[in-house]
Protein backbone atom coordinates (compact mmCIF):
# COMPACT_ATOMS: atom_id res chain seq x y z
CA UNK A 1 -22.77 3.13 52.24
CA UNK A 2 -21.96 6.22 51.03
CA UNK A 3 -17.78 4.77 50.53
CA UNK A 4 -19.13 1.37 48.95
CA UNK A 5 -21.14 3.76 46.28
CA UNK A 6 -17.90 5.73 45.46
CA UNK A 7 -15.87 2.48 44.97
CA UNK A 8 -18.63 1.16 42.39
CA UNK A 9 -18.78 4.66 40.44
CA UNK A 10 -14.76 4.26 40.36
CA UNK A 11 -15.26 0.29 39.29
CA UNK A 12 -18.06 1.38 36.54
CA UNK A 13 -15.90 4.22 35.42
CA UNK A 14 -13.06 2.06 34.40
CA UNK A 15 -14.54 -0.56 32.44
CA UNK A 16 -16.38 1.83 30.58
CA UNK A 17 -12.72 3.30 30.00
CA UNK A 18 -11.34 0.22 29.06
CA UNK A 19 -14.34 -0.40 26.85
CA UNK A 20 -14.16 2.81 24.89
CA UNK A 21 -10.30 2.50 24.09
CA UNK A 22 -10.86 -1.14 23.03
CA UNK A 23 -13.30 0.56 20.30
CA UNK A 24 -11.49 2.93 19.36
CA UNK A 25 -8.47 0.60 18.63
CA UNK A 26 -10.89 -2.10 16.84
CA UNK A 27 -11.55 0.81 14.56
CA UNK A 28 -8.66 1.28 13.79
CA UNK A 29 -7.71 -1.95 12.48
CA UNK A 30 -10.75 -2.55 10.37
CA UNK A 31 -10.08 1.01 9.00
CA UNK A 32 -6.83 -0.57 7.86
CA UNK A 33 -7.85 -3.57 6.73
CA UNK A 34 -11.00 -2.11 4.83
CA UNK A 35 -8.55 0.09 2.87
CA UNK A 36 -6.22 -3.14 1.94
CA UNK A 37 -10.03 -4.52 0.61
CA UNK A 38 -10.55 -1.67 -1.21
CA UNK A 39 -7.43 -1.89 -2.88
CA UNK A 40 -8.04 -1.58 -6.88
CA UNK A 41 -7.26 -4.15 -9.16
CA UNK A 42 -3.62 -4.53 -9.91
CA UNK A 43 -4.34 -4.54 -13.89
CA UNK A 44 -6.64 -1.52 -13.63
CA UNK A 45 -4.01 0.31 -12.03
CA UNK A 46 -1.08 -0.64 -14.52
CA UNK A 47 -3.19 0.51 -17.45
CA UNK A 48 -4.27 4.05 -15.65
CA UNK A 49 -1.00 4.90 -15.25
CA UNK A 50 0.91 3.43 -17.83
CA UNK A 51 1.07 6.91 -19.81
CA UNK A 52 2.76 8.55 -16.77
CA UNK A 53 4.98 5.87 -16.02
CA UNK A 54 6.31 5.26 -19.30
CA UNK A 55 6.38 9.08 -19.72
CA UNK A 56 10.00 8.62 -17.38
CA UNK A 57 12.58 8.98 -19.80
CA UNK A 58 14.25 5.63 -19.57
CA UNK A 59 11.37 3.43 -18.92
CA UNK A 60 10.83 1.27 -21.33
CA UNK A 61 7.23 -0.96 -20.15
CA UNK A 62 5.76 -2.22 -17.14
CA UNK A 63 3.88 -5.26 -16.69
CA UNK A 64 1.98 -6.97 -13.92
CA UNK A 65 3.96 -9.48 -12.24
CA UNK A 66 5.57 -10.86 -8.75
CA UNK A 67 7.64 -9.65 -6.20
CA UNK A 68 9.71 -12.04 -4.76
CA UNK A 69 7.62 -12.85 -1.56
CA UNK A 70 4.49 -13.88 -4.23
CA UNK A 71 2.70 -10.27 -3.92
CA UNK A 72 1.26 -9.33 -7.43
CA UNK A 73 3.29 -5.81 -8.23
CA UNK A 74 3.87 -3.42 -11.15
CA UNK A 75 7.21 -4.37 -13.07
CA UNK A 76 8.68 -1.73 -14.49
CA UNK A 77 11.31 -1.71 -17.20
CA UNK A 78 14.13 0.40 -17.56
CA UNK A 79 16.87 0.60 -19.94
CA UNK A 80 19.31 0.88 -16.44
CA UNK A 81 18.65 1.36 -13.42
CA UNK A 82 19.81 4.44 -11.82
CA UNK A 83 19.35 6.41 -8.56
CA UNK A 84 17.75 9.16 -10.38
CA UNK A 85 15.10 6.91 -11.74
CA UNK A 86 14.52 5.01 -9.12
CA UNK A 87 13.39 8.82 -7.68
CA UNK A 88 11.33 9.39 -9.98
CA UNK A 89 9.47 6.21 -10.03
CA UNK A 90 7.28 5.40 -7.46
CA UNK A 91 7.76 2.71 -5.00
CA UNK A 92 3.71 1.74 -4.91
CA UNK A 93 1.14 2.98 -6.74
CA UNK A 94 -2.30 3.01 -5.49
CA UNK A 95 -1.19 0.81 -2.56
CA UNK A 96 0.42 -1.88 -5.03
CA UNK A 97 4.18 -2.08 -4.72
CA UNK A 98 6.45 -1.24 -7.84
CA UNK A 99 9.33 -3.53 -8.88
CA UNK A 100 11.96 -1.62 -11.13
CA UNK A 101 13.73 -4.37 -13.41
CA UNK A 102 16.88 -3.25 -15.47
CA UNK A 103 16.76 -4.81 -19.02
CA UNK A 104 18.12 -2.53 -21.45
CA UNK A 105 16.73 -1.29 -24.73
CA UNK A 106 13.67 -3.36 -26.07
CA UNK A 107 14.01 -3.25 -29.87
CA UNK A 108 10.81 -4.24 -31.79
CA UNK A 109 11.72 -7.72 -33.88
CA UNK A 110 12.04 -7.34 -37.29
């Protein structure tokens, strides 16, 4: 009796084991996906941090558009495209990815 007890406080033991890491790695994945829900709007972000983008010497404006898989990202513009800058620009901001698009000077029209 006392070796059938044993055997079910073993058994009970290790589905509660199993139980507790299946929480624990539930959590984890609605962590992660809560904080891609949370995720601020794409325009929102491009406007808060316009002035410290376009503060990188060579940038010359940012815009909200694509990358090429369809996922809304922060375009910026440079006059070229250089290792340096692509440093000092950020490859996501606030979760959103950054795009950096070489287009040269950007001359107001007359």
């Amino acid at each position: 009796m006392k070796k059938v007890l044993c055997i079910l406080s073993l058994i009970l033991l290790i589905i509660i084991l199993v139980q507790i890491g299946g929480c624990k790695s539930d959590m984890k994945e609605n962590n992660s996906e809560s904080s891609n829900l949370i995720k601020r709007d794409i325009n929102t972000v491009k406007e808060e941090h316009t002035d410290e983008l376009m503060a990188i010497s060579g940038v010359v404006g940012l815009f909200v558009g694509e990358t090429e898989e369809k996922i809304p990202c922060i375009r910026v513009m440079v006059v070229k495209k250089t290792a340096e800058l692509e440093k000092k620009i950020p490859s996501k901001v606030e979760g959103h990815p950054v795009i950096i698009d070489e287009t040269g000077e950007i001359k107001p029209l007359k």
